[in-house]
Protein backbone atom coordinates (compact mmCIF):
# COMPACT_ATOMS: atom_id res chain seq x y z
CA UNK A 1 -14.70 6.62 28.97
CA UNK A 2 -12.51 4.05 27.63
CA UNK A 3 -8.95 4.21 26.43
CA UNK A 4 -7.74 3.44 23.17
CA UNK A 5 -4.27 2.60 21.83
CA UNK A 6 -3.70 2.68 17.99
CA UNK A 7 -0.41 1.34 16.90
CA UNK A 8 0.45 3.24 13.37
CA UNK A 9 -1.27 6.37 11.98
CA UNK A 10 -1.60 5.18 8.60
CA UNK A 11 -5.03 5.44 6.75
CA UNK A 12 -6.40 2.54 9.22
CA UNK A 13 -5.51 3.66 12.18
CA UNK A 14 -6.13 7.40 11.72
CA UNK A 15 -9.77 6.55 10.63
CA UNK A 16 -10.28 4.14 13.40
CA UNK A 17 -9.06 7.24 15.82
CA UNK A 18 -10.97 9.62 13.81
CA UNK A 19 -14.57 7.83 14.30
CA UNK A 20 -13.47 6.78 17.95
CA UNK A 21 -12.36 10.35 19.13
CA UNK A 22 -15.71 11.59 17.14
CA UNK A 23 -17.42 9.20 19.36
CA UNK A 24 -16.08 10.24 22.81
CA UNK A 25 -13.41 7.72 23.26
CA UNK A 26 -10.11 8.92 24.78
CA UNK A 27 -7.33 7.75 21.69
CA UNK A 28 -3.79 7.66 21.36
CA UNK A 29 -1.64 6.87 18.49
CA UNK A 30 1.60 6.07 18.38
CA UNK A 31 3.41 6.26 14.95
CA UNK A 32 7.21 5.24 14.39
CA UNK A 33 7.58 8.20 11.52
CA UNK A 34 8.09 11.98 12.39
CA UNK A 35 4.53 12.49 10.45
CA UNK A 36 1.52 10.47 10.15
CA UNK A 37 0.09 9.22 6.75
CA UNK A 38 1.87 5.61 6.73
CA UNK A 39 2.45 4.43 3.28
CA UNK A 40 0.22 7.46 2.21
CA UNK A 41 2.32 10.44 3.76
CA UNK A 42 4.07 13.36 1.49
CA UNK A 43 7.26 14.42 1.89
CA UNK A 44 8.37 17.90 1.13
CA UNK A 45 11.81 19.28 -0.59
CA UNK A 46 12.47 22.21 -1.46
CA UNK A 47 9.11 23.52 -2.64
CA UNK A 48 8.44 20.00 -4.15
CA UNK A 49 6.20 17.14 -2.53
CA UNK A 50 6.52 13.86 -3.13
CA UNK A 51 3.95 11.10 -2.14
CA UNK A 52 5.20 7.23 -1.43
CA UNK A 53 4.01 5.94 -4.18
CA UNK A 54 1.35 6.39 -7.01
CA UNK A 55 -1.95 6.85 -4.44
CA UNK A 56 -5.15 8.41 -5.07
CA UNK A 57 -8.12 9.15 -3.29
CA UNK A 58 -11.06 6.91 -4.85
CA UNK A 59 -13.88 5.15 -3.24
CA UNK A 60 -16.95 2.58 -3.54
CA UNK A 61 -18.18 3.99 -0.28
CA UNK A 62 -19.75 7.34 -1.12
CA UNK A 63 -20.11 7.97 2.63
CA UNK A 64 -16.22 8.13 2.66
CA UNK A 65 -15.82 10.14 -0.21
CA UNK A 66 -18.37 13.07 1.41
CA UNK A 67 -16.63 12.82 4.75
CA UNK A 68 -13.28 13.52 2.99
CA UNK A 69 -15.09 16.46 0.90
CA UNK A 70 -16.96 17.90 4.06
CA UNK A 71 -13.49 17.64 5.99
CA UNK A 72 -11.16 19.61 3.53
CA UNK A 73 -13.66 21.05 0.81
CA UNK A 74 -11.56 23.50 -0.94
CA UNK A 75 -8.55 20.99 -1.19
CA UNK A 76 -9.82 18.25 -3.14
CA UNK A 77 -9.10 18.65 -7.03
CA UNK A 78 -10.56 16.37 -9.31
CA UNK A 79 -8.07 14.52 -12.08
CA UNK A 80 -8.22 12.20 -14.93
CA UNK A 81 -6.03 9.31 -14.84
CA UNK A 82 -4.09 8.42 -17.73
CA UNK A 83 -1.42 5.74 -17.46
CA UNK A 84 0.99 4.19 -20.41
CA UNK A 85 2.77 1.32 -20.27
CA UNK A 86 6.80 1.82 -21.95
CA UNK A 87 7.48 -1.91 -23.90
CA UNK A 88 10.11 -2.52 -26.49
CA UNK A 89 9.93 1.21 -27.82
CA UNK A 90 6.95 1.78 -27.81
CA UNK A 91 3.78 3.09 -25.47
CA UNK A 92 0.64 1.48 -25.09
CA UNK A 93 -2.14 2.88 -23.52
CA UNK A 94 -3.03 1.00 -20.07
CA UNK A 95 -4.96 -0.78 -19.24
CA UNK A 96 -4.28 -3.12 -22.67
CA UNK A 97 -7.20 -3.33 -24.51
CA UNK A 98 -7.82 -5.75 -27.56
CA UNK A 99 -7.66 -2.60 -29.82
CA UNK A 100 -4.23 -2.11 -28.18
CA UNK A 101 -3.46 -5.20 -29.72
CA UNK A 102 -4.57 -5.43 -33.25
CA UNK A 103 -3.39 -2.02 -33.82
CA UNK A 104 -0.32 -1.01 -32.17
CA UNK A 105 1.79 -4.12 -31.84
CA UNK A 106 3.77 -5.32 -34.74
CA UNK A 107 1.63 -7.26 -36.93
CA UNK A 108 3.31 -10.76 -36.38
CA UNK A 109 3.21 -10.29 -32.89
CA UNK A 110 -0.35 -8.89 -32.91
CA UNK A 111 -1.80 -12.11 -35.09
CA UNK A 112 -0.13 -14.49 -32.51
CA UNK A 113 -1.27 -12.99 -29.54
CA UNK A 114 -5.37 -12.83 -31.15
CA UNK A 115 -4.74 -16.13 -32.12
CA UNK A 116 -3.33 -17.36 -28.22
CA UNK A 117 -6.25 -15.24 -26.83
CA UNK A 118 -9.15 -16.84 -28.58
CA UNK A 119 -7.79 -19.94 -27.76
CA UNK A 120 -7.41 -19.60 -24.37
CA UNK A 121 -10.83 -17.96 -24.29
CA UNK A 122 -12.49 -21.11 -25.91
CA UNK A 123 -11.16 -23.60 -23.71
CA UNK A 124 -11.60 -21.30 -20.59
CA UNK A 125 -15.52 -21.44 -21.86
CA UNK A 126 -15.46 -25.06 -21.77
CA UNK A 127 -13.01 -26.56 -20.21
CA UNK A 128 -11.96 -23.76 -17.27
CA UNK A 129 -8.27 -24.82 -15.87
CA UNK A 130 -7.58 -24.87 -12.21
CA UNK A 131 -5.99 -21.64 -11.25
CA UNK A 132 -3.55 -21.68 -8.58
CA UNK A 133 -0.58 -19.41 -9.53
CA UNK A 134 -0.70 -15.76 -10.88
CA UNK A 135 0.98 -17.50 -14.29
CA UNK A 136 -2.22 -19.91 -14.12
CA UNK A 137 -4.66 -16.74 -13.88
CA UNK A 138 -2.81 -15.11 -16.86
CA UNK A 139 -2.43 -17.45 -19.35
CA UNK A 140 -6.05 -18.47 -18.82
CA UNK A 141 -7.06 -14.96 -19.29
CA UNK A 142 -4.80 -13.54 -22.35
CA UNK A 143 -2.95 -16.53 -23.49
CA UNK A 144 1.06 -17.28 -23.91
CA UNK A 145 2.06 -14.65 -25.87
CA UNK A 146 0.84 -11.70 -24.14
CA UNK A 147 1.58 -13.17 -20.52
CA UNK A 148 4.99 -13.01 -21.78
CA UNK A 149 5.24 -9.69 -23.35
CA UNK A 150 3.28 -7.76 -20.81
CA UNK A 151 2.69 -9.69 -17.70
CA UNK A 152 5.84 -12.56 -16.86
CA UNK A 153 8.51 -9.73 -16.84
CA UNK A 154 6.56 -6.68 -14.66
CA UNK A 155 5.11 -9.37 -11.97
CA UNK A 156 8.40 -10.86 -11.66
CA UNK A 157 10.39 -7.31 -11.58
CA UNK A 158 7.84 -5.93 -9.03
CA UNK A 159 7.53 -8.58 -6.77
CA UNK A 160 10.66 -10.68 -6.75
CA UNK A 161 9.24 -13.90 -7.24
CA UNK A 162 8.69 -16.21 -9.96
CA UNK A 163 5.23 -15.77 -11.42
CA UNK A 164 4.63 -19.49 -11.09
CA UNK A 165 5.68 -18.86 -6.76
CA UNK A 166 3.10 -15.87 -6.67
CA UNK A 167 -0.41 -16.86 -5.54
CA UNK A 168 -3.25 -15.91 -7.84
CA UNK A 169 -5.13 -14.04 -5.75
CA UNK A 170 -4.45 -10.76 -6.00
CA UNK A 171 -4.23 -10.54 -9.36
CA UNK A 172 -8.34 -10.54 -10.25
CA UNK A 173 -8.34 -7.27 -7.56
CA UNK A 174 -5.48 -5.54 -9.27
CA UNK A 175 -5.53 -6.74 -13.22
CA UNK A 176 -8.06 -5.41 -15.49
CA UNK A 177 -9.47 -8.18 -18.48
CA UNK A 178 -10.27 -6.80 -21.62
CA UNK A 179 -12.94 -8.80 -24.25
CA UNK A 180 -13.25 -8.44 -27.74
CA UNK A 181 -16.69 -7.18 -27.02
CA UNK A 182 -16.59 -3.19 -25.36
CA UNK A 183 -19.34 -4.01 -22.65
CA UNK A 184 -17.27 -7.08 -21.43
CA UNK A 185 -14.14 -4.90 -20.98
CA UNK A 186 -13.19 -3.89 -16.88
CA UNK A 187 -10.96 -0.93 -16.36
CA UNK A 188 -9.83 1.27 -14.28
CA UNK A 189 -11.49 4.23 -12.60
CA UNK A 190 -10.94 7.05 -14.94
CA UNK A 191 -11.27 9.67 -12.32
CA UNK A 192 -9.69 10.44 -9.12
CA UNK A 193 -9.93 13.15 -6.31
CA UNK A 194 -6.35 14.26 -5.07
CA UNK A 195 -5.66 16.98 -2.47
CA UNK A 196 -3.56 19.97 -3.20
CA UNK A 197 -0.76 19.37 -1.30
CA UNK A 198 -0.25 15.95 -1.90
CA UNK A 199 -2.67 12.55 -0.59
CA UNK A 200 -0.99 12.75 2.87
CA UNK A 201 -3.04 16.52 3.22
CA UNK A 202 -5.86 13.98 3.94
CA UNK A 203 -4.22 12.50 7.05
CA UNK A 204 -2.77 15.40 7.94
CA UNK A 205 -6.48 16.90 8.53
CA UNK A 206 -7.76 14.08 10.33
CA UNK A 207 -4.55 14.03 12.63
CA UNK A 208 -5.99 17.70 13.51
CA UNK A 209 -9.35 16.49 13.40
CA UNK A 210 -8.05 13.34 16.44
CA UNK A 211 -6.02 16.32 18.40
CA UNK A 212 -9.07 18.96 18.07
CA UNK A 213 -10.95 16.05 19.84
CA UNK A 214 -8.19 15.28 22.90
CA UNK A 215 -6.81 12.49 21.22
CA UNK A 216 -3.13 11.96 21.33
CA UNK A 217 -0.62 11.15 18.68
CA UNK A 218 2.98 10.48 19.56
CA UNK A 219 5.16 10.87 16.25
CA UNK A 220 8.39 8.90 16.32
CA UNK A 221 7.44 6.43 18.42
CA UNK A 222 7.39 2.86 18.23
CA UNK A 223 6.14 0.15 20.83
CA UNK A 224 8.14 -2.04 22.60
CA UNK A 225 6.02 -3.84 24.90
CA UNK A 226 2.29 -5.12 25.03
CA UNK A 227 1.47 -6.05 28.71
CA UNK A 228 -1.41 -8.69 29.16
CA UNK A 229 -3.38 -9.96 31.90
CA UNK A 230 -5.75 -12.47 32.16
CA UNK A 231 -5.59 -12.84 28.42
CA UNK A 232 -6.31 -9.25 27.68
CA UNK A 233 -3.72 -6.20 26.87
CA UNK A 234 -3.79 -3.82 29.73
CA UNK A 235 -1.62 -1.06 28.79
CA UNK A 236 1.28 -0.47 26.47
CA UNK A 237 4.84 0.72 26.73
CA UNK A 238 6.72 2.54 24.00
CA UNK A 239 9.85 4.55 23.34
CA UNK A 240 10.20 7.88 21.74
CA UNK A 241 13.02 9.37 20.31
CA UNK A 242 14.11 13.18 19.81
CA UNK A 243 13.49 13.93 16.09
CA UNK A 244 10.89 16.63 16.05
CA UNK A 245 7.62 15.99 14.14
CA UNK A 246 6.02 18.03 11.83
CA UNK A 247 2.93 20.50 12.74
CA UNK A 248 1.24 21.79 15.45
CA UNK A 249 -0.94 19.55 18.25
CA UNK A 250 1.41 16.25 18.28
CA UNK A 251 3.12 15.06 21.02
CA UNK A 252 7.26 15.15 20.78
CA UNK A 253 9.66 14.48 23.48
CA UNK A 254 12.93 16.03 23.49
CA UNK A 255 14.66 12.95 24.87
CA UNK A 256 14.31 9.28 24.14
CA UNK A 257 12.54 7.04 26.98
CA UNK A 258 10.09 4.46 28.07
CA UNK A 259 5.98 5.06 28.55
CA UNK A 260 3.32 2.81 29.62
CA UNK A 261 -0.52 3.75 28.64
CA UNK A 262 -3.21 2.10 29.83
CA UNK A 263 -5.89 0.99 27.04
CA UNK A 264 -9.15 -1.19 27.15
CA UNK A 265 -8.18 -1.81 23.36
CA UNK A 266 -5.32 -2.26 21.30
CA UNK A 267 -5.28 -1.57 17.50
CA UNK A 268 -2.57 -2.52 15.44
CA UNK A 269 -2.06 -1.88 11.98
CA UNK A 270 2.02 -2.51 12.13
CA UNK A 271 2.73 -5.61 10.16
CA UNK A 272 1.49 -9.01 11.42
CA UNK A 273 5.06 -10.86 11.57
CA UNK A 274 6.25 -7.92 13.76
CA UNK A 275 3.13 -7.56 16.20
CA UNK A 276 3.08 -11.89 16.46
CA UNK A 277 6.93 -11.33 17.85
CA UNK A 278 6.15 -8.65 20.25
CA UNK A 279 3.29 -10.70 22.02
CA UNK A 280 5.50 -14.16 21.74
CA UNK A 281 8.96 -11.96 23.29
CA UNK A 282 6.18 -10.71 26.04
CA UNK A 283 4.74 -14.61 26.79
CA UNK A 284 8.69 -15.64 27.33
CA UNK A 285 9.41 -12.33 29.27
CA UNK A 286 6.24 -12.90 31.83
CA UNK A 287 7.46 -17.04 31.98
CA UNK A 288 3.77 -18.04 31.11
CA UNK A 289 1.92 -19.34 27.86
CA UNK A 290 -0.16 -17.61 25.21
CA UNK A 291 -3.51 -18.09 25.57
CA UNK A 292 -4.36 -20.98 22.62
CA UNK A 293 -2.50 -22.43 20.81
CA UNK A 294 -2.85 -23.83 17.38
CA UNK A 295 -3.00 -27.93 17.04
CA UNK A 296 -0.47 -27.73 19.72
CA UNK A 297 1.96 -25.79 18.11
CA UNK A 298 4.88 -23.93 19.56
CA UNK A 299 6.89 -20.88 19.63
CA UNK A 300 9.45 -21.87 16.64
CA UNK A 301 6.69 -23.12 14.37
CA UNK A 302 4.89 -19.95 14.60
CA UNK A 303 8.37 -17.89 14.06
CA UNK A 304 8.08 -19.70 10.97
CA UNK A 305 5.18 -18.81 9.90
CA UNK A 306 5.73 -15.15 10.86
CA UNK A 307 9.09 -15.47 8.80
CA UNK A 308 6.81 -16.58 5.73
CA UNK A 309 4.97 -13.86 5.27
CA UNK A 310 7.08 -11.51 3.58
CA UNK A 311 6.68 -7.98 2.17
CA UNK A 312 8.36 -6.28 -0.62
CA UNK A 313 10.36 -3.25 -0.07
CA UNK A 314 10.11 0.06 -2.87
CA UNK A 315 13.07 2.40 -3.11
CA UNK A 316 11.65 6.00 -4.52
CA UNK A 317 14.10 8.14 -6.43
CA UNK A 318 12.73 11.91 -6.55
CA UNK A 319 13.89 13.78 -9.24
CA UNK A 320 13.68 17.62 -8.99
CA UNK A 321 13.72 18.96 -12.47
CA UNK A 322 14.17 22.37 -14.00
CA UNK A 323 11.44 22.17 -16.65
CA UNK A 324 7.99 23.15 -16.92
CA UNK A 325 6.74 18.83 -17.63
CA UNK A 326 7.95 15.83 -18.55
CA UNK A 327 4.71 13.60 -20.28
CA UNK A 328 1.26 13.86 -19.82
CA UNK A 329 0.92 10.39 -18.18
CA UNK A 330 -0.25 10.75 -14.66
CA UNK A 331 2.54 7.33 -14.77
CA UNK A 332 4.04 5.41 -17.01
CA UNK A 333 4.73 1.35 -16.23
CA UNK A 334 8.17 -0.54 -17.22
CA UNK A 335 7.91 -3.53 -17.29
CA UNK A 336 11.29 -4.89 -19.08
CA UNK A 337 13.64 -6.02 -16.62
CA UNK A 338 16.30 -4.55 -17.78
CA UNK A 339 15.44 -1.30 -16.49
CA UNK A 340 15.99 -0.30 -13.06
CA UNK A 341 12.44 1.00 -12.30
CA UNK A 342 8.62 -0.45 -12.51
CA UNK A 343 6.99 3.21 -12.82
CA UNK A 344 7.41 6.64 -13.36
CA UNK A 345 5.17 9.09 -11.87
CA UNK A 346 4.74 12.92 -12.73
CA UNK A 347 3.62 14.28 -9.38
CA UNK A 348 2.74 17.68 -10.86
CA UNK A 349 -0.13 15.81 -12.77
CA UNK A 350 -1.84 15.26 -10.04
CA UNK A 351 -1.40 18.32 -8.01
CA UNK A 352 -0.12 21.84 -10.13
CA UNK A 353 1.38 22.35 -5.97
CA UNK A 354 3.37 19.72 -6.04
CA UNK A 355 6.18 21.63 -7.95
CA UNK A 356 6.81 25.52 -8.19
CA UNK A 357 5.90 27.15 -11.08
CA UNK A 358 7.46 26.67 -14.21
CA UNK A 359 9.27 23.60 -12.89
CA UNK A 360 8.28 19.22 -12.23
CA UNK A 361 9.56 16.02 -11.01
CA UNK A 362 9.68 12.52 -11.46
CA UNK A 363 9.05 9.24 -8.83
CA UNK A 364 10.55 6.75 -9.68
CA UNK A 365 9.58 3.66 -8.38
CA UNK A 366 12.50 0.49 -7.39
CA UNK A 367 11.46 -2.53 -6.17
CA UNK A 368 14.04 -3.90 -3.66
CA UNK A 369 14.26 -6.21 -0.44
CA UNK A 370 14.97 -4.58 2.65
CA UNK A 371 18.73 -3.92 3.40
CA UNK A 372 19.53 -5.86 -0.33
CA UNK A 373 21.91 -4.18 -2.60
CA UNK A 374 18.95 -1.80 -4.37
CA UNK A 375 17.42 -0.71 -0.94
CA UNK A 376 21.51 0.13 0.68
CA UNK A 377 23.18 1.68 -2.97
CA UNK A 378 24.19 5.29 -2.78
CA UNK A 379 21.81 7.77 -3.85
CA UNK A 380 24.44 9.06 -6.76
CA UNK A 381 24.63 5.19 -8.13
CA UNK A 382 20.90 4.67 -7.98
CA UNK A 383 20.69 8.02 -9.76
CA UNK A 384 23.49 7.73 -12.55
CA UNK A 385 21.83 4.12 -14.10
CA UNK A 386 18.19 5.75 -13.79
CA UNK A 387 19.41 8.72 -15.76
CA UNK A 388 20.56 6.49 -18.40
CA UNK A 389 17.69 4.39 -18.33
CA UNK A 390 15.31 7.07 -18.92
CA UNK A 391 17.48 8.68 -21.55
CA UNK A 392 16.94 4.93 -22.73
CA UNK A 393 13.29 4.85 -22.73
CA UNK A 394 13.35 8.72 -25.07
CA UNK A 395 13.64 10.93 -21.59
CA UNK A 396 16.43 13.04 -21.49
CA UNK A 397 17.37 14.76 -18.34
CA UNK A 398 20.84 15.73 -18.87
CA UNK A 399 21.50 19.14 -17.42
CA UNK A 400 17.40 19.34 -16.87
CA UNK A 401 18.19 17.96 -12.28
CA UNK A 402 18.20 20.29 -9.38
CA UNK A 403 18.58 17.64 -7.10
CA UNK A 404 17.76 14.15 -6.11
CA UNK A 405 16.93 12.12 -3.19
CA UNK A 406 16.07 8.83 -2.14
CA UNK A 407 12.68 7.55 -0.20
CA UNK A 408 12.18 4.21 1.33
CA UNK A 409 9.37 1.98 2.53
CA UNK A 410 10.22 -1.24 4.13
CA UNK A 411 6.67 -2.31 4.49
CA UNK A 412 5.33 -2.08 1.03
CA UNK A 413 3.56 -4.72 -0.23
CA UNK A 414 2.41 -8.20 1.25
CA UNK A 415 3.82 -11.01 -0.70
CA UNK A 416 1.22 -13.13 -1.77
CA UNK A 417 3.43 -16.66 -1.87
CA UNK A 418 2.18 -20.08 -2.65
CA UNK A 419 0.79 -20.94 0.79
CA UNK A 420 0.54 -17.32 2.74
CA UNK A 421 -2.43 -17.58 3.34
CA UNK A 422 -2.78 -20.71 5.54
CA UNK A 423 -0.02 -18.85 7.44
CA UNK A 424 -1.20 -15.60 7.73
CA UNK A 425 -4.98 -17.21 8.99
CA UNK A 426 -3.09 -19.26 11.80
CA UNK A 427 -1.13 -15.91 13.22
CA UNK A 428 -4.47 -14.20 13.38
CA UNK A 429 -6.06 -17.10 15.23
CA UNK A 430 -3.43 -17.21 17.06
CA UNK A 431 -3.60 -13.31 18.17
CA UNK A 432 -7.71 -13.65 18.50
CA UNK A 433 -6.79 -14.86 22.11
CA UNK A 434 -6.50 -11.56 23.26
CA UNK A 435 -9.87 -10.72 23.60
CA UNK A 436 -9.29 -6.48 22.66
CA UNK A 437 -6.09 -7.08 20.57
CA UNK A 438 -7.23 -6.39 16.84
CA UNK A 439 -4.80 -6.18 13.91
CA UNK A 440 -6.29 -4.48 11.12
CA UNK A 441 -5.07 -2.61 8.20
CA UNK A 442 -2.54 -3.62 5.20
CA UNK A 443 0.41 -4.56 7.35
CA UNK A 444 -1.81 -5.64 10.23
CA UNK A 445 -3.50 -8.17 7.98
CA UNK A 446 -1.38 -8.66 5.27
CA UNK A 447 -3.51 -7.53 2.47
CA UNK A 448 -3.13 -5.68 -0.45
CA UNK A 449 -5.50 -3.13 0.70
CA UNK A 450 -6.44 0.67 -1.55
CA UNK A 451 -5.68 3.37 0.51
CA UNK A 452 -9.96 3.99 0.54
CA UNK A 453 -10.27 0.14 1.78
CA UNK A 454 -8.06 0.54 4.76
CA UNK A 455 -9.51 4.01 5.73
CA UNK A 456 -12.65 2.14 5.51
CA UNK A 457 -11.67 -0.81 7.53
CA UNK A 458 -10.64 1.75 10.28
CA UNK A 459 -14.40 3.20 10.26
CA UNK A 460 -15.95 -0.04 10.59
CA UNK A 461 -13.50 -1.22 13.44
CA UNK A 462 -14.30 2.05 15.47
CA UNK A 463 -17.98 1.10 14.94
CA UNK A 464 -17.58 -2.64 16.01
CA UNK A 465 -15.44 -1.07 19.37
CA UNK A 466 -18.16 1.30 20.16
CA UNK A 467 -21.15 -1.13 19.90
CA UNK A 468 -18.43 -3.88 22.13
CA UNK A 469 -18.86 -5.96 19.50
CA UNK A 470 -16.69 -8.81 18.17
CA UNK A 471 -13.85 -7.23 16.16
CA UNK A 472 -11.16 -9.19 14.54
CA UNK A 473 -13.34 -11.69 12.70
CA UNK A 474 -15.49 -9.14 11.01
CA UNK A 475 -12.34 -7.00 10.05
CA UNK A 476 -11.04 -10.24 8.42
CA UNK A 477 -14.08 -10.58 6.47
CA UNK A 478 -13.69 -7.03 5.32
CA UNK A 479 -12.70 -6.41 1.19
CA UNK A 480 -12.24 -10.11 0.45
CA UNK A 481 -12.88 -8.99 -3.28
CA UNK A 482 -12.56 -11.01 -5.61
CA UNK A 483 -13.17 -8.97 -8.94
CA UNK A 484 -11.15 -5.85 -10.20
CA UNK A 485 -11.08 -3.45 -6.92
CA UNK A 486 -11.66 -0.28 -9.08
CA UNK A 487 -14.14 -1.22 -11.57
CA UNK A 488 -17.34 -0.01 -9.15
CA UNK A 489 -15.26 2.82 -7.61
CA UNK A 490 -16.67 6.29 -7.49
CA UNK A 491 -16.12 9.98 -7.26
């Protein structure tokens, strides 16, 4: 029976565990947080759960979707998605559609903004420009005028680039394109499954699922050392500190040391940058050399590429309110940078559990570096300028908060720079050394991955480890899409 080591029990790596353990495999997981879910746990307050971010459980795989359904049957609810966008004083329906446009803008604004798009559609038809940047996939797709109303300001607020520094290629996964024609318009998926008690019930049952099946998983935890021998990882040591976890079956220690596990494989899913270091700190450490080594390059040049792939941080301010609801927008999108927050999200929309009766709450969403001003303000100076800026945008909450509290997420979302992805391909060439070292998952391969793409990706892995067949190359061939990610998704 072999051994398994997962770094991270995000979606990835508790799907990759999930089929593994189902197969026989002894697994362990270790998982820096005090509960597993990654980027897709819930946190609960005070008879209120919040989730890290906006996620839903959606699918092109309909084997995924009936797994889910067979494992927690009678906790899956079924909700329609309906998202605004907050510009100028006004809401707009989202995605924008060309209706959107002739009808709800002012009319000056509405006549340019035809006239830029049926431009830019003509020459596109003819003449297709190169497309390079996000601001070159925009303006070729809705012209100036609404790429600066709608697009420049959000991209730019969200990820903390220039739109003109920001690669195009995530933007066809994540960006729907409306014609004037209804058949050539792409959307969203209109429907969604969501669990009761917030999307990080999923993980939560295939944690149990892992542990029901003698797999490990070792909550607050974090690796510190990968030991390799003849160009292979042969066990792995982490620490674990004393916070307790949450629920039944998962490993705590009630003091803080160092343990080695042996493993035949090593999964990662922590970010790239971080698991490059780790195997470069333990090649200096052991006084011998990795195992390749690109175009005879050297430690400091890739540091430097580690140190270019970046990822933006999200500060979530959870608002516990004392009224019944807010809107009846599962979120609503700011764009306009002169407002704090990119999002607002009404968790009680997509759950009636995720706030006691008679009562709600808002998410809202701050993009921030790590450890910049945003990501280290107080909680009560975060929460007086959101306040105002929703009272801004026609939401007032005066008198209407319980209480308030800040979540973080360091990790959030790779930044897709001019030129990541040369960098990115030569750390995971670099790492395909180690013969049964695979790095998988968002932060593992630094892709904007769904939550459904990276459970997905940890299926497929288990698969590829159980036939011993090669596994990092296929998982980087995994969801290269290049269209709009939701338009074939299913419920």
């Amino acid at each position: 029976m072999r051994n398994i080591v997962i770094l991270g029990a995000g979606p990835c790596g508790l799907s990759a565990a999930w089929e593994l353990s189902r197969n026989g495999y002894r697994v362990t997981v270790i998982e820096k947080e005090p509960q597993v879910g990654g980027l897709c746990r819930t946190i609960s307050y005070k008879g209120f759960r919040f989730d890290l971010g906006g996620h839903r459980f959606i699918s092109r795989s309909q084997e995924l979707i009936r797994k889910i359904q067979q494992l927690m049957p009678d906790e899956l609810l079924l909700k329609e998605r309906k998202s605004a966008t907050r510009f100028k004083g006004r809401t707009y329906p989202y995605p924008l559609s060309a209706k959107d446009i002739l009808t709800k803008l002012p009319l000056s604004i509405s006549l340019r903004s035809l006239s830029d798009y049926l431009k830019v559609s003509l020459k596109q038809r003819f003449n297709p420009l190169p497309e390079v940047t996000f601001q070159d996939w925009a303006l070729n797709r809705f012209g100036r005028s609404l790429y600066e109303l709608f697009f420049r300001s959000y991209t730019e607020k969200f990820w903390g680039i220039s739109a003109d520094e920001l690669s195009a290629e995530w933007a066809a996964q994540r960006i729907p394109v409306f014609g004037l024609r209804k058949e050539k318009c792409q959307t969203y998926a209109r429907y969604f499954y969501y669990p009761k008690q917030g999307i990080g019930q999923i993980f939560e049952y295939i944690a149990k699922e892992v542990i029901s099946r003698q797999g490990i998983i070792h909550l607050n935890a974090s690796s510190s050392e990968i030991i390799i021998e003849a160009q292979r990882v042969k066990a792995v040591a982490f620490l674990q500190n004393s916070r307790k976890p949450q629920g039944s079956g998962l490993a705590s220690d009630s003091q803080s040391h160092k343990r080695y596990i042996d493993c035949d494989y090593l999964i990662s899913t922590i970010p790239l940058p971080e698991l490059v270091s780790q195997v470069m700190a333990l090649a200096k450490w052991k006084a011998k050399p990795l195992p390749c080594r690109l175009n005879g390059s050297n430690d400091g040049q890739l540091k430097a590429q580690a140190d270019n792939l970046r990822f933006r941080s999200v500060r979530f301010l959870n608002l516990l309110i004392d009224e019944p609801q807010i809107s009846s927008n599962t979120w609503t999108y700011v764009p306009e940078k002169r407002y704090l927050f990119t999002r607002i999200q009404e968790p009680k929309l997509r759950s009636p559990f995720n706030a006691p009766p008679g009562k709600t709450s808002l998410i809202l969403e701050i993009p921030c570096n790590f450890q910049d001003a945003l990501w280290n303000a107080p909680d009560e100076q975060i929460y007086q300028r959101a306040v105002s800026d929703l009272s801004l945008l026609g939401i007032e909450l005066k008198d209407k908060v319980m209480d308030y509290f800040s979540t973080r997420v360091e990790y959030g979302y790779p930044v897709y720079a001019l030129g990541y992805a040369n960098h990115k391909q030569n750390l995971l060439q670099e790492l395909s050394g180690y013969k049964n070292l695979i790095s998988a998952g968002r932060q593992g391969l630094f892709r904007y991955l769904f939550m459904d793409q990276a459970m997905e990706m940890g299926g497929r892995l288990a698969e590829q480890i159980i036939k011993d067949a090669p596994a990092q190359g296929y998982i980087d061939n995994l969801s290269q899409e290049r269209e709009l990610i939701e338009g074939k998704a299913v419920v």
